[in-house]
Structures are given as structure tokens and as C-alpha cells.
Protein backbone atom coordinates (compact mmCIF):
# COMPACT_ATOMS: atom_id res chain seq x y z
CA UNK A 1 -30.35 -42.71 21.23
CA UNK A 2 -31.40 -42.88 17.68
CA UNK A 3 -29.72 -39.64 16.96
CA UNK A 4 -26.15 -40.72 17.99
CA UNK A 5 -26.22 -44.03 16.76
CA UNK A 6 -26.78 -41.73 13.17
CA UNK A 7 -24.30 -39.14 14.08
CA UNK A 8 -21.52 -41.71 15.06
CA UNK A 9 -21.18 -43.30 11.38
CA UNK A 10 -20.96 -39.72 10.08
CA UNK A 11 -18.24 -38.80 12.89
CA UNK A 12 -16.09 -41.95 11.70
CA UNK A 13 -15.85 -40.49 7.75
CA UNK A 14 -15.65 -37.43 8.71
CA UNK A 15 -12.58 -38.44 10.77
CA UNK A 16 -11.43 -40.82 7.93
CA UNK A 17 -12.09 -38.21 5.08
CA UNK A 18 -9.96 -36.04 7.69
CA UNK A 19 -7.26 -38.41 8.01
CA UNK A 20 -7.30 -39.02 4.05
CA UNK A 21 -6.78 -35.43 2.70
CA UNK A 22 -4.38 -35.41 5.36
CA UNK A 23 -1.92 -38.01 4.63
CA UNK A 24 -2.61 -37.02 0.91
CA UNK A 25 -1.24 -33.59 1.67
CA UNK A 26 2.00 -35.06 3.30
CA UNK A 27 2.41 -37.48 0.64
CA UNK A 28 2.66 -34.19 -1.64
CA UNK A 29 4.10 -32.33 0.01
CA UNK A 30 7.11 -35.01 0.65
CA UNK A 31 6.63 -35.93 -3.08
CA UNK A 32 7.72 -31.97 -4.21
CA UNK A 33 10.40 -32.11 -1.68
CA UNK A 34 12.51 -35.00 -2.58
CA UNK A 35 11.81 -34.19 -6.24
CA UNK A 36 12.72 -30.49 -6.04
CA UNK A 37 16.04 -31.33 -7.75
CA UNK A 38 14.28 -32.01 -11.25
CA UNK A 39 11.18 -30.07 -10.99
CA UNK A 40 11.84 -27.18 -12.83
CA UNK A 41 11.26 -28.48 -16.71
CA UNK A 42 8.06 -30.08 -15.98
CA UNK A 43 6.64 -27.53 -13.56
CA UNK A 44 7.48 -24.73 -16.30
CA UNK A 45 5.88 -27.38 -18.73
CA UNK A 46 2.63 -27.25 -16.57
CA UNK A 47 3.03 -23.12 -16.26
CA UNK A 48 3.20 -23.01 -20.23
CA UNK A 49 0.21 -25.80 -20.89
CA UNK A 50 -1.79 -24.00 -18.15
CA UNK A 51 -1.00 -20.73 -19.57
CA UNK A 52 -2.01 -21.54 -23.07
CA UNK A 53 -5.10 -23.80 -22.59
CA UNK A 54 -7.31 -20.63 -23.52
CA UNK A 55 -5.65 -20.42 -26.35
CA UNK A 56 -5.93 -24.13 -27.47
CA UNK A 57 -10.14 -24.17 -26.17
CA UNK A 58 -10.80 -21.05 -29.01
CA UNK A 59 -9.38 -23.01 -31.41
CA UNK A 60 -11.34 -25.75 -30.72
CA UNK A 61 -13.81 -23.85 -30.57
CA UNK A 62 -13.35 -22.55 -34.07
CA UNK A 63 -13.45 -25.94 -35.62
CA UNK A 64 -9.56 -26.83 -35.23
CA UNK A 65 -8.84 -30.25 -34.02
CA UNK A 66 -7.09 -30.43 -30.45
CA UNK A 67 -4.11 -32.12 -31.87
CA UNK A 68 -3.59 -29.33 -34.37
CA UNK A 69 -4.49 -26.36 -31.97
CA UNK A 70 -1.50 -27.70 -29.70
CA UNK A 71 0.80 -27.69 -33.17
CA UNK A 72 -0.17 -24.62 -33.79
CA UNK A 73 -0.17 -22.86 -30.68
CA UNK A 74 3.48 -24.36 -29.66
CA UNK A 75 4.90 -23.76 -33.09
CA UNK A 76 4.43 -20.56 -33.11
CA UNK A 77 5.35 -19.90 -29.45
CA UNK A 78 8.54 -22.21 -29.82
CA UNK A 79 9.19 -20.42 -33.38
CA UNK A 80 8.99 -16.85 -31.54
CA UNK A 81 10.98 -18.16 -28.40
CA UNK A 82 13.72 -19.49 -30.80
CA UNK A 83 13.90 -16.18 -32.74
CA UNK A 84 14.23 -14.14 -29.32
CA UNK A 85 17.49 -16.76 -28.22
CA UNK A 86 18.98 -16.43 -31.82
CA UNK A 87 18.75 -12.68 -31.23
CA UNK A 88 19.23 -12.10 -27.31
CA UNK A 89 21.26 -15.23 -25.82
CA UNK A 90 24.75 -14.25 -27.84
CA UNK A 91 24.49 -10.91 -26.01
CA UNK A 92 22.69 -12.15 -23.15
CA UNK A 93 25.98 -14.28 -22.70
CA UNK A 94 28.42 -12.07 -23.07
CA UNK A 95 26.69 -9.56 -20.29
CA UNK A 96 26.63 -11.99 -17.93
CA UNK A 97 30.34 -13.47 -18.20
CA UNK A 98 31.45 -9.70 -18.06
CA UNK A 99 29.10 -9.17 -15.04
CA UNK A 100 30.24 -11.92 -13.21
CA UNK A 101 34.17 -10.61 -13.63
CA UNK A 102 33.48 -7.22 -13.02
CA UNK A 103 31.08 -7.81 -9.88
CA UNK A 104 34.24 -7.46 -7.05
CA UNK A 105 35.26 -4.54 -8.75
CA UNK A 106 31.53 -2.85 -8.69
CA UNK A 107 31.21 -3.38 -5.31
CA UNK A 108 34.05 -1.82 -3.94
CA UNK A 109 33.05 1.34 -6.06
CA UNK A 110 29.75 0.93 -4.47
CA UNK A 111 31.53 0.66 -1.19
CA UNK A 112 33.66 3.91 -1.77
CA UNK A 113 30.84 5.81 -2.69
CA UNK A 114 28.71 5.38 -0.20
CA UNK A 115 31.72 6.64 2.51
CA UNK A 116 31.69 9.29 0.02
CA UNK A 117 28.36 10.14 0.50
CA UNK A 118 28.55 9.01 4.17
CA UNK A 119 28.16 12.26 6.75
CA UNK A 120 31.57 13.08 8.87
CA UNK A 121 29.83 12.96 11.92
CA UNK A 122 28.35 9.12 10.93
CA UNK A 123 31.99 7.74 10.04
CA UNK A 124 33.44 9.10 13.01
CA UNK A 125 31.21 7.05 15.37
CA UNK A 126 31.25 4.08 12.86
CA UNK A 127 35.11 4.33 13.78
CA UNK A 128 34.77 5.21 17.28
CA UNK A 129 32.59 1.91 17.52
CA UNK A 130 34.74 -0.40 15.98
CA UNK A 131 37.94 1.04 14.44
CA UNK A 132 37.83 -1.92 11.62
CA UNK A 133 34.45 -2.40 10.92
CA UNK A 134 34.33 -0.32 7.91
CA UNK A 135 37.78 -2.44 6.69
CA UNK A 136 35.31 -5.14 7.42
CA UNK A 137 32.70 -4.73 5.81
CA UNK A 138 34.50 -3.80 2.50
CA UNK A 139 36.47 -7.21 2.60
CA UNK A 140 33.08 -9.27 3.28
CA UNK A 141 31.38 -7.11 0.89
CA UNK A 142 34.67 -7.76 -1.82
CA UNK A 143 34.38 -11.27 -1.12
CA UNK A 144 30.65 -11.85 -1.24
CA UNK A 145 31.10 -10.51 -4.62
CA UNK A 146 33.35 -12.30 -5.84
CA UNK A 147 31.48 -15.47 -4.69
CA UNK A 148 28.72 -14.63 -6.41
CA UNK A 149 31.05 -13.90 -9.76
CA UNK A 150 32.56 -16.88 -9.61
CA UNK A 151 29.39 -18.67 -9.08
CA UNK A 152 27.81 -16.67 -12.09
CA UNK A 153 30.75 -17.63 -14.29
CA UNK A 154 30.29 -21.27 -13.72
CA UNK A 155 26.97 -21.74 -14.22
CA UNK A 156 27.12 -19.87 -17.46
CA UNK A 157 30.20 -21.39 -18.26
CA UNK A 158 29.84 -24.70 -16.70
CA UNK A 159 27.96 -27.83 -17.16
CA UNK A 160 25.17 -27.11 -14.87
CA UNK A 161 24.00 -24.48 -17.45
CA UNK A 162 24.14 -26.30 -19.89
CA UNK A 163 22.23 -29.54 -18.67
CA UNK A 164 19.28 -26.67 -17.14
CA UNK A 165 19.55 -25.30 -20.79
CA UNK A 166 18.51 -28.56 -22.45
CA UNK A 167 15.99 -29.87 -19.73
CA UNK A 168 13.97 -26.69 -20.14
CA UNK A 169 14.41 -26.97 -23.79
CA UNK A 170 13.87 -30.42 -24.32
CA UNK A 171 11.33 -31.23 -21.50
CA UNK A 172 9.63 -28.15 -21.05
CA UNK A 173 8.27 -28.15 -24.49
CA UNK A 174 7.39 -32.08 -24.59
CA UNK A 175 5.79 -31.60 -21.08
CA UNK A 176 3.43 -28.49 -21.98
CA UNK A 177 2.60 -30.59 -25.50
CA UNK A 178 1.24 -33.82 -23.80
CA UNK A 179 -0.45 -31.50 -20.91
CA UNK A 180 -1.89 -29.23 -23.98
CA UNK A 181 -3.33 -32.48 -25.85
CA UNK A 182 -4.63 -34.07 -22.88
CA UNK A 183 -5.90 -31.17 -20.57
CA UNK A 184 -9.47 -32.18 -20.79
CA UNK A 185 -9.34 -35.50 -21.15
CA UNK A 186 -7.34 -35.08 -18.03
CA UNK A 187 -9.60 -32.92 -16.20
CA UNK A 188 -12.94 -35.52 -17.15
CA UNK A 189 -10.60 -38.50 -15.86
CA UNK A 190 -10.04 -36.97 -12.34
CA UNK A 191 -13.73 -36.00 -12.07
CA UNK A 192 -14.89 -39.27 -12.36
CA UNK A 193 -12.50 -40.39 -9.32
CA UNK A 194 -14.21 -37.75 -7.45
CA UNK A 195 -16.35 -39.15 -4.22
CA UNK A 196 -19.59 -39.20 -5.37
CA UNK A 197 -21.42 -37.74 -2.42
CA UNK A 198 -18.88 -35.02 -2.45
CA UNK A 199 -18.24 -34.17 -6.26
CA UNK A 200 -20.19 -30.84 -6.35
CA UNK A 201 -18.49 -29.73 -3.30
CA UNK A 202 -14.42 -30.64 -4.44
CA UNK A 203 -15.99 -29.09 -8.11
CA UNK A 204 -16.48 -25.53 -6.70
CA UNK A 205 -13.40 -25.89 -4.51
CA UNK A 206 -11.34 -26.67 -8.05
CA UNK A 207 -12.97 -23.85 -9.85
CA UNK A 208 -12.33 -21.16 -6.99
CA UNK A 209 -8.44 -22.34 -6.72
CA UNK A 210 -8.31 -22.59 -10.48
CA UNK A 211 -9.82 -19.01 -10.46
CA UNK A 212 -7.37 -17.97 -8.69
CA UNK A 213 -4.54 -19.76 -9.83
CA UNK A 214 -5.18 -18.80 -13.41
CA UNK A 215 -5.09 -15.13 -12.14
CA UNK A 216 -1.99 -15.37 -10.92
CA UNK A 217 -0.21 -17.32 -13.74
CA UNK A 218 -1.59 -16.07 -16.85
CA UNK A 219 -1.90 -12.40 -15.17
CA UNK A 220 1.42 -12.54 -13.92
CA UNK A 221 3.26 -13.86 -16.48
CA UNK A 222 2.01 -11.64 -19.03
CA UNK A 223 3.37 -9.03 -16.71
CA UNK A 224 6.59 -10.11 -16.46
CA UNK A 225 6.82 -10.50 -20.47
CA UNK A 226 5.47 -6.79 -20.17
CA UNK A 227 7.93 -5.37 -17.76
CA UNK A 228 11.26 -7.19 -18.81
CA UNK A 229 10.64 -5.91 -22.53
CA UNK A 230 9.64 -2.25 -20.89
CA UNK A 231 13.20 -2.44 -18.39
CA UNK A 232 15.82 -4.03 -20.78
CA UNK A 233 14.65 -1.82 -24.03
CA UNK A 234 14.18 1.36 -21.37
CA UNK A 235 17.77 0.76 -19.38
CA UNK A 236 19.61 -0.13 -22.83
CA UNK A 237 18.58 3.09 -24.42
CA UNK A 238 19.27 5.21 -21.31
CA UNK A 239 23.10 3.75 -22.09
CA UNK A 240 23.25 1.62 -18.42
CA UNK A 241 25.96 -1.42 -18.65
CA UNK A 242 24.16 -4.24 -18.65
CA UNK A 243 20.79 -2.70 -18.80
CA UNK A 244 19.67 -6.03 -21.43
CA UNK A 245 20.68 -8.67 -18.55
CA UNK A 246 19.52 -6.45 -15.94
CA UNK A 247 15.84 -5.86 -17.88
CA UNK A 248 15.36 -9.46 -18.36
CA UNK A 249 16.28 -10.51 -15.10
CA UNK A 250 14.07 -7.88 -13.23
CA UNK A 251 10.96 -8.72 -15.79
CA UNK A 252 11.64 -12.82 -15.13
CA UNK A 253 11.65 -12.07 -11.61
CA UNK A 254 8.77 -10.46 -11.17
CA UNK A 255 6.49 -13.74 -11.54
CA UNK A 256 8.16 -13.98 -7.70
CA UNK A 257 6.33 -11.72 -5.80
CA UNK A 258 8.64 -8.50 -4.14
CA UNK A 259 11.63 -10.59 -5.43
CA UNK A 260 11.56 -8.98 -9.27
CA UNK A 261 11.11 -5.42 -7.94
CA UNK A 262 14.05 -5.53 -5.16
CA UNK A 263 16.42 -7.36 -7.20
CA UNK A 264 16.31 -5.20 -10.16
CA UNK A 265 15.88 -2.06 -8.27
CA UNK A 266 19.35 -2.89 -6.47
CA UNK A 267 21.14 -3.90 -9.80
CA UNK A 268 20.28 -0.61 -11.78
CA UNK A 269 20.24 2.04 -8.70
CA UNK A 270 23.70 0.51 -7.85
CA UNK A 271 24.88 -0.01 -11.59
CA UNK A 272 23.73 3.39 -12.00
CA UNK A 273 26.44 5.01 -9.29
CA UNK A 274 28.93 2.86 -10.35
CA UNK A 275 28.41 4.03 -14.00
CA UNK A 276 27.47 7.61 -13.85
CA UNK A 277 28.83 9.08 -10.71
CA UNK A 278 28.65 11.87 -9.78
CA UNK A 279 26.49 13.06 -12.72
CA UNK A 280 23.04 12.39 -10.87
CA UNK A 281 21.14 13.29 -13.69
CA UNK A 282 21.47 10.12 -14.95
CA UNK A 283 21.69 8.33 -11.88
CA UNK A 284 18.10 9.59 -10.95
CA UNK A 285 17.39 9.27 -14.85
CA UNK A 286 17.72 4.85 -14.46
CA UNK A 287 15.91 4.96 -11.09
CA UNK A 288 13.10 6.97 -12.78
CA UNK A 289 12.80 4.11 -15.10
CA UNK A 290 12.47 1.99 -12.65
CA UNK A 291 9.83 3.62 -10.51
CA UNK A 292 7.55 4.37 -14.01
CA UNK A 293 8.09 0.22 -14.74
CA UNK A 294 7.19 -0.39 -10.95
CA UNK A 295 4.14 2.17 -11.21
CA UNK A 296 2.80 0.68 -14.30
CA UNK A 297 2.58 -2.51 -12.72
CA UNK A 298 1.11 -1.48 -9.68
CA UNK A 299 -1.99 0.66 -10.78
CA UNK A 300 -2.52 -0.50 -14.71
CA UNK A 301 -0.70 -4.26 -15.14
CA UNK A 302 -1.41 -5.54 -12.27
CA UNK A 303 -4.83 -4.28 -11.39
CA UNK A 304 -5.78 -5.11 -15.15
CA UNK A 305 -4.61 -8.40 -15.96
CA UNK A 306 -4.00 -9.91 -12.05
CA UNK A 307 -6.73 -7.91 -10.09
CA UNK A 308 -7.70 -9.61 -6.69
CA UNK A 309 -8.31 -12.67 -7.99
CA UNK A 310 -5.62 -14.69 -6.16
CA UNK A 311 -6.95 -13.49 -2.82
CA UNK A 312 -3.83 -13.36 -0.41
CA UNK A 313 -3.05 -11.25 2.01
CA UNK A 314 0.33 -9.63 1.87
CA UNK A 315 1.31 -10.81 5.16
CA UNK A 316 0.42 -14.39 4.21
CA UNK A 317 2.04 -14.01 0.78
CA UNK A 318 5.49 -13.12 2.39
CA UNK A 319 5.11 -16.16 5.00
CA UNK A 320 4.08 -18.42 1.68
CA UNK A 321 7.45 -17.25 -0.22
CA UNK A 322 9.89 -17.71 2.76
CA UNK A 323 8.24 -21.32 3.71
CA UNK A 324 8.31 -22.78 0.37
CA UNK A 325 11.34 -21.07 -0.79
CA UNK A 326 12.90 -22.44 2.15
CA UNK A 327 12.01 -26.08 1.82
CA UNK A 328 11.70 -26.11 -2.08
CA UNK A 329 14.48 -23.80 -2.95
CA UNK A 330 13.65 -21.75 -6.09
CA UNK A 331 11.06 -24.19 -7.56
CA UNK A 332 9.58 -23.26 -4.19
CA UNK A 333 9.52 -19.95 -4.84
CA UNK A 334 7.93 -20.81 -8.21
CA UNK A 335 5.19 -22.60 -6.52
CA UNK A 336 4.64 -20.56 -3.27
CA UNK A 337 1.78 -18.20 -4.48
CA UNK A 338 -0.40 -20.76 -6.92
CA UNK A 339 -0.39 -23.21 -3.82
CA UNK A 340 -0.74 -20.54 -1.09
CA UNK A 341 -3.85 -19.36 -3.19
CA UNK A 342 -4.94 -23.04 -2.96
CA UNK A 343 -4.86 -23.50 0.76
CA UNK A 344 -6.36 -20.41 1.11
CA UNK A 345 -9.32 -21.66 -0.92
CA UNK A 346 -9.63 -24.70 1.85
CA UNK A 347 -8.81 -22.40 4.79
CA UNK A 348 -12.10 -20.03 3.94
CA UNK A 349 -14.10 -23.01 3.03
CA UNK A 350 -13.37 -24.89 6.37
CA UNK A 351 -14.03 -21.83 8.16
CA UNK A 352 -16.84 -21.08 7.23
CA UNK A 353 -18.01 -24.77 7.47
CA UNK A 354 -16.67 -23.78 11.17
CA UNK A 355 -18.82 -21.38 11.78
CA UNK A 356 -22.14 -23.20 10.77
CA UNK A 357 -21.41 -25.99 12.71
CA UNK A 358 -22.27 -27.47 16.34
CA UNK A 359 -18.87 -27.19 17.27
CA UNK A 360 -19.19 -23.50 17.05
CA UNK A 361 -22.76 -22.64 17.59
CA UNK A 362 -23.09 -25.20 20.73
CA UNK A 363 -25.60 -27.59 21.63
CA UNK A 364 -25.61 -31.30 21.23
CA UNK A 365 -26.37 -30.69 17.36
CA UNK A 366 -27.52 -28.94 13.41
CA UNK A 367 -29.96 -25.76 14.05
CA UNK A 368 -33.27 -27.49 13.12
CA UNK A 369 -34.67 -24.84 11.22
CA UNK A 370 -31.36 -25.11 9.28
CA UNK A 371 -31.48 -28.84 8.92
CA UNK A 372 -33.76 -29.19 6.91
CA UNK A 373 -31.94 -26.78 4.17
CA UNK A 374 -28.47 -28.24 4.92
CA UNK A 375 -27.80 -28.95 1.05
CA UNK A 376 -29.08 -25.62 0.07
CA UNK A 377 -27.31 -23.93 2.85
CA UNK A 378 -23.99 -25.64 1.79
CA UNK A 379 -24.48 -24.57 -2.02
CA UNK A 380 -24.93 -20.74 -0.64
CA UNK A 381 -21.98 -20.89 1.15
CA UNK A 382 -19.93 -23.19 -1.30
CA UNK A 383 -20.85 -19.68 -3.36
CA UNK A 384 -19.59 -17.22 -1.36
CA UNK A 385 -16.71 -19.14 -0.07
């Protein structure tokens, strides 16, 4: 009797603490989605404060105030970030504006060539099939492209460019500055909201997500810096049309998991035929490129500056991009690996919390000979969660 009446008050928090997280989670998660509109400047703002918080603790560390580590450290980056617009947007521009007209025209080159390069045998049943389905799918093809100009032009040209231009210019900077000045201060004020009975436990759960959420966004972005410099110097040299915009793009991209690689192995391989054909020297020359770019990442950049750290499974990774990219649009995409790695986190945590329990084992409750060393037994697995 005794042991329900204790087990009952500890059945009602757990169900509250249950219910709590819960409805917090929705409340987020409904929070980022009506938002998702005007997230981009302050979640970049985050990214950058997040990314250069190293940075800022070394100069503490080395006697600078916090105040001036943050002028220094955003100086500089703003003064080399300004330098790189002043010397890339004017061309950056102009490559995109020409892209956007010329994009109809590439793809029914692309179009031709590949019925070029298209066996007999395979046309003839593609016409026995359907006599206009390769009449088709040149027209869709001709007019997805020149949807996709069009929609190119206007954002460059248009309004909407410019208001993204100054809210990542404007905000973005202010945003990482505050975050940069106040990170610890920050960080001390949410710990002391933490549930007392609980702190330790929420404290290794915030160090193994920020673990592997620092892998991912420090790693990663210093590999997209690395690989857009490698693509647009290596494509403009090799003489491909567009190889600056198409570099930068495919480097930017990258921070998006599959997304970086696909889209700028589909922009040079195809800019490549409709540039150099038939001389596949050169053709085969731009896709090398791109497979040395895409095997540096894979076995030095990645491995070196990423590793394992975020902990997701490809699988789960893929599922991750298409969900939040779905309801979040390309903030969601943004966000899709930092918070996948953060359920993740929970999910192994709860598991194994799972697997110790009554619910699992059976019987009415605790293993005594593990009761007794419940708080150790939680620290050991809080450990190796």
C-alpha cells in the first residue's frame, strides 16, 4: 500500500513533466511555423553568433573584454564580408541576370543533346509509346525554364531582393552582435530556470545536442566556405560560363545536406554540354572538378572538421530535410539537421530510460538491487547516452 501511495505522486509529474515538454514542443514548433516568413536574418544571426562564440571565449580568455572581443571579431568578419561583395556581387549580378535569360535557351540544347546521344532503338519506342511525348517533354522542359528565368530575374531585379539584401545585412549583423555580447550571460540565465531536481539531467542533454549541433554548424560551414572558394576559382579557370555563380551556389548549398552536391553537379555537368559539346575533354574536364571537390569533402573536410559528431542516420537525415523543408520552406531546410540532431539526443536518452524501466523489464516495479544506485545508474547512462 505504502509503495503506491509513493509511486502515484511520482506518476502524476511524470505525466505533467510529460504533458509540459509536450505542449512546449508544439508551442515551438507552431512558433517557427507562423514566423517562417521573417526567420531568415535572425536565424543566420544565431548561425554567425554560434559560429563565432569560440572565437569571442579565447579572447576573453586572453584578457580582452567581451564587449571588445565582439567588436573585434565582427569588424573584421563584416570588414572581410564587405571586401568579398565589393569584389564578387558586381559580377555575381551580372551572371545571374544573364543566367536567368539564357536558361530556356540552355535547356533546349540540353534537350537536343541528349536525343543526340539517345540510342535509335530507345527513340523509336519512346515514339512508338507516345508519338508526342518527346514534343512534350521539350515544351514542359522550355517552359519550366523559363519559369525559373523569369523568377531568377525578379528576385535579382525586383524588390524582394532587395528587402532579403538589407534584412540579412542589417539584422543579421545586429542579431549575431547582441547574441555575441550576451551568450553567457544568456546561457547562466536559462540555467537558473532549470528544475532543480532535474538540472544535471537537462545539463548533459544541452551539452550532447550542443555537441552535436556545434559539429554540424561550425564543421559545416567551414566546409561550405572551403568548397565554394575550391568550385567557383576551379570552374572559372577551367573557362565554364558561369562557373563564379555556379561555385558559390554549390559551396552555399552544401550547409544543406545532398542539396549542395546535386544542385551544383546538375548546373556544371549540364553547363558543361551546353558549352563544350562535343569536345568531351572538357566536358569530363568540369565534372572531374566536381568529383575531386565532392571527394575532398567526403574523406578529408568532412571527416576532419564534421566527423560523427552530429549522430544521424542517413535515412533519418533525408526524412529530417523533406519534413522541415516541407513545413518551414527553406529556413526549414536551414534548420532540419541542428534540430534533427536535437531530437535525436532526446530519442536515445528516452530510450534508454525505456529500457531500464518497469515498463520494459516487468514486474510491479525498480530492480532492487538497482534501486538503491538509481542516481548513479542515471549519471552512467546520462554518459553514454
Amino acid at each position: 500500500m505504502g509503495s503506491h501511495e509513493n509511486e502515484l505522486p511520482s506518476a502524476v509529474t511524470l505525466r505533467r513533466q510529460v504533458i509540459f515538454w509536450a505542449v512546449t514542443f508544439v508551442v515551438l514548433v507552431l512558433g517557427l511555423y507562423v514566423l517562417r516568413q521573417i526567420l531568415l536574418p535572425f536565424i543566420a544571426g544565431l548561425a554567425l553568433a554560434y559560429f563565432l562564440d569560440p572565437v569571442a571565449d579565447w579572447l576573453e580568455r586572453l584578457g580582452l573584454p567581451r564587449l571588445a572581443a565582439t567588436f573585434v571579431i565582427l569588424g573584421l568578419f563584416l570588414l572581410v564580408f564587405v571586401l568579398a561583395l565589393l569584389l564578387v556581387l558586381p559580377i555575381l549580378g551580372d551572371q545571374i541576370a544573364s543566367f536567368a535569360q539564357k536558361l530556356p535557351g540552355y535547356v533546349n540544347t540540353l534537350v537536343a543533346r541528349a536525343n543526340e546521344l539517345t540510342p535509335p532503338w530507345l527513340l523509336e519506342m519512346i515514339q512508338q509509346s507516345g508519338p508526342k511525348l518527346s514534343g512534350s517533354l521539350s515544351d514542359v522542359a522550355s517552359r519550366l525554364a523559363g519559369w525559373i528565368g523569369s523568377l531568377l530575374g525578379s528576385i535579382w531585379s525586383g524588390g524582394m531582393a532587395l528587402v532579403n539584401l538589407v534584412s540579412l545585412a542589417v539584422v543579421t549583423p545586429i542579431v549575431a552582435f547582441y547574441m555575441l555580447v550576451d551568450w553567457d550571460r544568456m546561457v547562466a540565465k536559462v540555467d537558473s530556470w532549470l528544475p532543480r531536481d532535474h538540472a544535471e539531467t537537462i545539463r548533459l542533454l544541452a551539452r550532447q545536442m550542443n555537441e552535436a549541433v556545434a559539429g554540424f554548424i561550425r564543421g559545416q560551414g567551414t566546409v561550405c566556405l572551403s568548397l565554394g572558394l575550391f568550385y567557383a576559382v576551379s570552374l572559372t579557370v577551367a573557362g565554364l560560363d558561369f562557373g563564379l555563380l555556379i561555385g558559390i551556389l554549390s559551396g552555399l548549398l552544401s550547409f544543406i545536406p545532398y542539396i549542395g552536391s546535386l544542385v551544383g553537379g546538375i548546373l556544371s555537368i549540364g553547363m558543361a554540354l551546353v558549352q563544350f559539346w562535343p569536345d568531351w575533354i572538357m566536358v569530363l574536364t568540369i565534372a572531374g572538378i566536381f568529383a575531386i571537390g565532392q571527394f575532398i569533402e567526403g574523406n578529408f573536410l568532412s571527416p576532419l572538421l564534421v566527423g560523427d559528431r552530429v549522430g544521424l542516420h542517413p535515412v533519418w537525415l533525408m526524412f529530417a530535410l523533406f519534413a522541415f523543408g516541407y513545413l518551414f520552406g527553406f529556413v526549414g531546410l536551414l534548420l532540419a539537421v541542428p534540430m534533427a540532431a536535437c531530437v535525436a539526443v532526446l530519442v536515445r536518452y528516452a530510450l534508454k530510460r525505456y529500457l531500464s524501466s518497469p515498463l520494459y523489464l516487468g514486474g510491479s516495479g525498480p530492480d532492487p538491487a538497482r534501486a538503491g544506485g538509481e542516481a548513479g545508474q542515471n549519471s552512467e547512462s546520462d554518459r553514454t547516452t
